[in-house]
C-alpha atoms as a PDB file:
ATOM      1  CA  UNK A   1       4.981  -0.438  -1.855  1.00  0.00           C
ATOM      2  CA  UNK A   2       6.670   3.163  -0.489  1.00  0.00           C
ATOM      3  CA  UNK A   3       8.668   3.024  -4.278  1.00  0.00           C
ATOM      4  CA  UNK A   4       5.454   2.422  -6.031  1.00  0.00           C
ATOM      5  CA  UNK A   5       3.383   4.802  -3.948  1.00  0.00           C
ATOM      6  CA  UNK A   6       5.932   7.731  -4.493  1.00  0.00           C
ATOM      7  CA  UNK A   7       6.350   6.861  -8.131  1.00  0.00           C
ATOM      8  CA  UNK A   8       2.975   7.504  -8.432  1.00  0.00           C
ATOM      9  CA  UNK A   9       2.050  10.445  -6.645  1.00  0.00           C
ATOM     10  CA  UNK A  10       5.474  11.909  -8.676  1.00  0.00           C
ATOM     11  CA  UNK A  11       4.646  10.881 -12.113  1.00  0.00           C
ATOM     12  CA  UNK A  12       0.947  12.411 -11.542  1.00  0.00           C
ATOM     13  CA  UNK A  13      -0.664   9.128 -11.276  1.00  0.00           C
ATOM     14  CA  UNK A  14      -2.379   9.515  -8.342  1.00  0.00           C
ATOM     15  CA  UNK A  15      -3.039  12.471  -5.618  1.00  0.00           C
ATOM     16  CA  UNK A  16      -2.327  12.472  -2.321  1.00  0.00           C
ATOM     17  CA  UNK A  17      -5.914  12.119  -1.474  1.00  0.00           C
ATOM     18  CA  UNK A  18      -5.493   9.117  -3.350  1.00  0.00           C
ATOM     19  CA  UNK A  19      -2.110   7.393  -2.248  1.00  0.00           C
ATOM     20  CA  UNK A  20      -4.437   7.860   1.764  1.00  0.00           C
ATOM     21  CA  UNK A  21      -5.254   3.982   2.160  1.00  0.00           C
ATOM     22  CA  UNK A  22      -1.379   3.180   0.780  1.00  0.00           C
ATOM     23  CA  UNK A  23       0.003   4.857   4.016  1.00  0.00           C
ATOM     24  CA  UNK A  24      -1.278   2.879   6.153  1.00  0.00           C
ATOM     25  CA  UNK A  25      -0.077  -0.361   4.342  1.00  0.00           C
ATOM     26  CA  UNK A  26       4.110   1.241   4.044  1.00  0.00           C
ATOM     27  CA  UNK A  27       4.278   1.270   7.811  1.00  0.00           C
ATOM     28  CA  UNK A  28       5.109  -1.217  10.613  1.00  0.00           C
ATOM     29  CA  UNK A  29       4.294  -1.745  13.941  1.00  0.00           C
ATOM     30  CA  UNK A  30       5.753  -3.358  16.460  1.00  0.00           C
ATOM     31  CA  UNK A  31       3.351  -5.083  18.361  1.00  0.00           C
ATOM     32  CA  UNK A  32       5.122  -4.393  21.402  1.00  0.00           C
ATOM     33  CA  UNK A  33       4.628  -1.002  20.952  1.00  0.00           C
ATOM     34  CA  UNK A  34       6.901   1.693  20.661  1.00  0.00           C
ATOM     35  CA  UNK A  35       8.305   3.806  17.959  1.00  0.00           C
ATOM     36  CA  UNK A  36       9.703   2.050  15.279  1.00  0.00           C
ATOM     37  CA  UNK A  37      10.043   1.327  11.570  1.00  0.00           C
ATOM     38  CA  UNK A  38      11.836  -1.701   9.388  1.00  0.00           C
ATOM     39  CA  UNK A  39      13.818  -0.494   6.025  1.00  0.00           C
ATOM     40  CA  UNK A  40      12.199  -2.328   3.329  1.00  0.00           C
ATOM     41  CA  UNK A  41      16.280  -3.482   2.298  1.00  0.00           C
ATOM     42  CA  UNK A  42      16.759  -4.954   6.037  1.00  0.00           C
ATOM     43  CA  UNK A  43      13.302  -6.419   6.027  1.00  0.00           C
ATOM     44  CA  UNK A  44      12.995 -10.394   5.272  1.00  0.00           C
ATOM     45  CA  UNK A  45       8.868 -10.014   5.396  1.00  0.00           C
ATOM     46  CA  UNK A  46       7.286 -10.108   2.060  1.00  0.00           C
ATOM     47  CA  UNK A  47       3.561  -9.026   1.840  1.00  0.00           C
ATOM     48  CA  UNK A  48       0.629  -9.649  -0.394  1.00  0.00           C
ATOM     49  CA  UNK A  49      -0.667  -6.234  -0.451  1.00  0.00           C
ATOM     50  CA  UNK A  50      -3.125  -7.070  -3.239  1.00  0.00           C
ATOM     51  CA  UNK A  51      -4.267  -9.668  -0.496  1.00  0.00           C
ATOM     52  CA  UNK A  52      -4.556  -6.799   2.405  1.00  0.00           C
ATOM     53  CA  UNK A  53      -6.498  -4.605   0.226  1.00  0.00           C
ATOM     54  CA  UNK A  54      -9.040  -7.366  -0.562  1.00  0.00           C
ATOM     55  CA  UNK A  55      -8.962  -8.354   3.082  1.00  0.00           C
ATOM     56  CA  UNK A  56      -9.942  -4.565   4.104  1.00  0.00           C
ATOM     57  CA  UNK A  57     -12.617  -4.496   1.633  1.00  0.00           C
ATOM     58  CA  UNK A  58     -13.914  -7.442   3.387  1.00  0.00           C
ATOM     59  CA  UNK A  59     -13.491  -6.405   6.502  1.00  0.00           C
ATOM     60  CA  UNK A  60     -15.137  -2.639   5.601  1.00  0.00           C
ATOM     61  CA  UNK A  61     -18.131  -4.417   4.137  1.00  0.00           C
ATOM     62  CA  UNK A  62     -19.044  -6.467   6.649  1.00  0.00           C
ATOM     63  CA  UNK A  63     -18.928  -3.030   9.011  1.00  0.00           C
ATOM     64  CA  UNK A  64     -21.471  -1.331   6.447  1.00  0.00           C
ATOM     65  CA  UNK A  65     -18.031   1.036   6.499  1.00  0.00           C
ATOM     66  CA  UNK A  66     -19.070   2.557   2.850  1.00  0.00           C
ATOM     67  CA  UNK A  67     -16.135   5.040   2.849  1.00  0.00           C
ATOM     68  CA  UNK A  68     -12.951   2.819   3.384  1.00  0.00           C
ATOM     69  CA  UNK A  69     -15.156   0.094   1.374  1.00  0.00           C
ATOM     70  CA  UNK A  70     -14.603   2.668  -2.111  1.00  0.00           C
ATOM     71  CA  UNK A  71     -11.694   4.304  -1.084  1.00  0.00           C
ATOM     72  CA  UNK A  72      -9.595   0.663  -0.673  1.00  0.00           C
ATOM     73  CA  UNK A  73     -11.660  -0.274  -4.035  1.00  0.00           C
ATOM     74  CA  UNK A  74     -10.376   1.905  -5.655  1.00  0.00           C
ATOM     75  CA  UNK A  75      -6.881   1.404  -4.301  1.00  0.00           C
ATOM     76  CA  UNK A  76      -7.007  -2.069  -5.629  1.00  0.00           C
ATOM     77  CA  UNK A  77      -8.114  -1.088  -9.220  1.00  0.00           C
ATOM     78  CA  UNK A  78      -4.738   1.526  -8.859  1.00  0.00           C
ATOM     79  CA  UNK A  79      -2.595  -1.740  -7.694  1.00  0.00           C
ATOM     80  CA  UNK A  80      -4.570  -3.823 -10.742  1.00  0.00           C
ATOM     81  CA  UNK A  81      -3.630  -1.042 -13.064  1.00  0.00           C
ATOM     82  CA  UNK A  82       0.065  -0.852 -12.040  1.00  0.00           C
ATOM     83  CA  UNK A  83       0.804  -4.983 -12.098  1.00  0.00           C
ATOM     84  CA  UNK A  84       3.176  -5.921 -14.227  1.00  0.00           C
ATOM     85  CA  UNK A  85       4.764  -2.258 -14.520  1.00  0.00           C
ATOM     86  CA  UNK A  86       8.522  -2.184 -13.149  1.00  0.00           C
ATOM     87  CA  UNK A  87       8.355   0.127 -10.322  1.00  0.00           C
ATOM     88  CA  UNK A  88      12.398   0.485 -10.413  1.00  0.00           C
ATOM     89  CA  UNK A  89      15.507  -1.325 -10.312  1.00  0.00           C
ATOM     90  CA  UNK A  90      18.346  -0.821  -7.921  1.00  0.00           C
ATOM     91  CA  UNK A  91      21.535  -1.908  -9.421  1.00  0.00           C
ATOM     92  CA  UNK A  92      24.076  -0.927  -6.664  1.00  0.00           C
ATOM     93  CA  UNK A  93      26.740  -3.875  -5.523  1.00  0.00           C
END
């Protein structure tokens, strides 16, 4: 998602006011607590962000939550724009 997300904002695809409800979705929490973050190469989890989005939107409807209703719309027509599209490749042994 980070890859995608920069690639974006770099290849003038999307602002930064844009790329706001992507942030929130490139970061992990422990749910212990504390400071931390899990390097996407180290990191067995896979994630259906097309899933979270549609989730939110859910979830922001049902709270009459109009704002973070069109701005995660509108996040899922950039994702539904972008499928299919090789974000990059990373060839290293």
């Amino acid at each position: 998602m980070r890859s995608w997300l920069n690639e974006q904002i770099r290849g003038g695809k999307m602002s930064l006011d844009e790329s706001r409800p992507f942030m929130a979705m490139t970061m992990k929490v422990p749910v212990a607590g504390g400071i931390g973050e899990s390097h996407a190469a180290t990191d067995p989890e896979r994630i259906n962000f097309v899933e979270r989005v549609r989730a939110g939107i859910d979830g922001a409807q049902s709270r009459g939550d109009i704002t973070s209703t069109k701005m995660l719309e509108a996040a899922l027509l950039a994702m539904s724009r972008s499928q299919g599209h090789a974000v990059g490749i990373d060839t290293r042994a």
